[in-house]
Protein backbone atom coordinates (compact mmCIF):
# COMPACT_ATOMS: atom_id res chain seq x y z
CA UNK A 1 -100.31 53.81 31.99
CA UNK A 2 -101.44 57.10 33.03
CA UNK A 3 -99.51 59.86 33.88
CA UNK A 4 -100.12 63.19 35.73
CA UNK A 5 -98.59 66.20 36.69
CA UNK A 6 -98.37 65.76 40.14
CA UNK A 7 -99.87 63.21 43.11
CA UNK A 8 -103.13 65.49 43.94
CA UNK A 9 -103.76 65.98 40.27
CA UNK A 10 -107.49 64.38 39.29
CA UNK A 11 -107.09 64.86 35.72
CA UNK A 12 -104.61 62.98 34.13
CA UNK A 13 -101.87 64.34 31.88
CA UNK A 14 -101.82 62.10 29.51
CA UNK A 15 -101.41 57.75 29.09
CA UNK A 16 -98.41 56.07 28.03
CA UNK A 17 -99.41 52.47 25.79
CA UNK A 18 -97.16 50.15 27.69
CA UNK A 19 -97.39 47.99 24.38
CA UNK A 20 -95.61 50.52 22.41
CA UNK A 21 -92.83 50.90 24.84
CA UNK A 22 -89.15 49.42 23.51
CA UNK A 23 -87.42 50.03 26.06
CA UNK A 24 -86.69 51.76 29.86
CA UNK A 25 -84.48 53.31 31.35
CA UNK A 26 -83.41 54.93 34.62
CA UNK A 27 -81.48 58.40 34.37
CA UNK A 28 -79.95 60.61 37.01
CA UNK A 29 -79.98 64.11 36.33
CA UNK A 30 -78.08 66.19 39.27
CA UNK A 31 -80.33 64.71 42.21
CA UNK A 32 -83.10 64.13 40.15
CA UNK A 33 -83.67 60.50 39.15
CA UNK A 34 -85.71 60.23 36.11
CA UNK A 35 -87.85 57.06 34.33
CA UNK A 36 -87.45 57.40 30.35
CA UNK A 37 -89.86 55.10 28.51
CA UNK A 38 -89.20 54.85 24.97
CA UNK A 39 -91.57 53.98 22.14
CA UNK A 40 -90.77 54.41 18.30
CA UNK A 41 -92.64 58.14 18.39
CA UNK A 42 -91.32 59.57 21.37
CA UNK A 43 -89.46 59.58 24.64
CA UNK A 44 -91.18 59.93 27.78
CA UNK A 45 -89.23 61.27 30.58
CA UNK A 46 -91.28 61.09 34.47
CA UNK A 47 -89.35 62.61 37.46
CA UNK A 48 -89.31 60.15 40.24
CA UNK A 49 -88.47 60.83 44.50
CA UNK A 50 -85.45 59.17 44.02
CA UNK A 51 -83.27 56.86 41.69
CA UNK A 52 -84.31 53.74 44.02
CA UNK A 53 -88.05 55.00 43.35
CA UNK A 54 -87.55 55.19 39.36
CA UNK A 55 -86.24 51.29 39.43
CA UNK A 56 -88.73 49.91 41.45
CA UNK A 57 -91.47 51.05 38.71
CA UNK A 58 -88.82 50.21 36.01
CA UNK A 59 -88.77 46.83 37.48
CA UNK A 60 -92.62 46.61 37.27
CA UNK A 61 -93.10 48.00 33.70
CA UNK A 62 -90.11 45.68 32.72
CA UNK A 63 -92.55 42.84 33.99
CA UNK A 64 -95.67 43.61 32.59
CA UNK A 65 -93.73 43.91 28.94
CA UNK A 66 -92.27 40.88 29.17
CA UNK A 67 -96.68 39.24 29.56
C-alpha cells in the first residue's frame, strides 16, 4: 500500500507491505482519528478525516489480510 503526504501529492511517501502487517488499529488523538498498522519493524501511524474514515480502510486492510 502506498502512502503519501497529502491527496495532491504525485510522489509517493513511501509503501506499506500489507503482508508484513500484524495487526490494525484505529486511534483517536484529540479530534484526530488515526490508522496504526503494525508490522514486527515498525508502527505506521496515517491521519485520517475522521474516526468513521480510519475504520472504513481498517475494515478493508482487515480483508485483504485475511486472502
Amino acid at each position: 500500500m502506498y502512502y503519501y503526504e497529502s491527496e495532491y501529492d504525485l510522489e509517493c511517501r513511501g509503501y506499506i507491505d500489507l503482508c508484513d502487517v500484524g495487526s490494525v488499529e484505529v486511534e483517536n488523538n484529540g479530534s484526530k482519528a488515526i490508522l496504526e498498522l503494525r508490522t514486527k519493524k515498525r508502527v505506521y501511524s496515517l491521519l485520517a478525516e475522521s474516526r468513521l474514515v480510519a475504520e472504513a480502510w481498517k475494515e478493508k486492510i482487515e480483508i485483504v489480510l485475511k486472502e
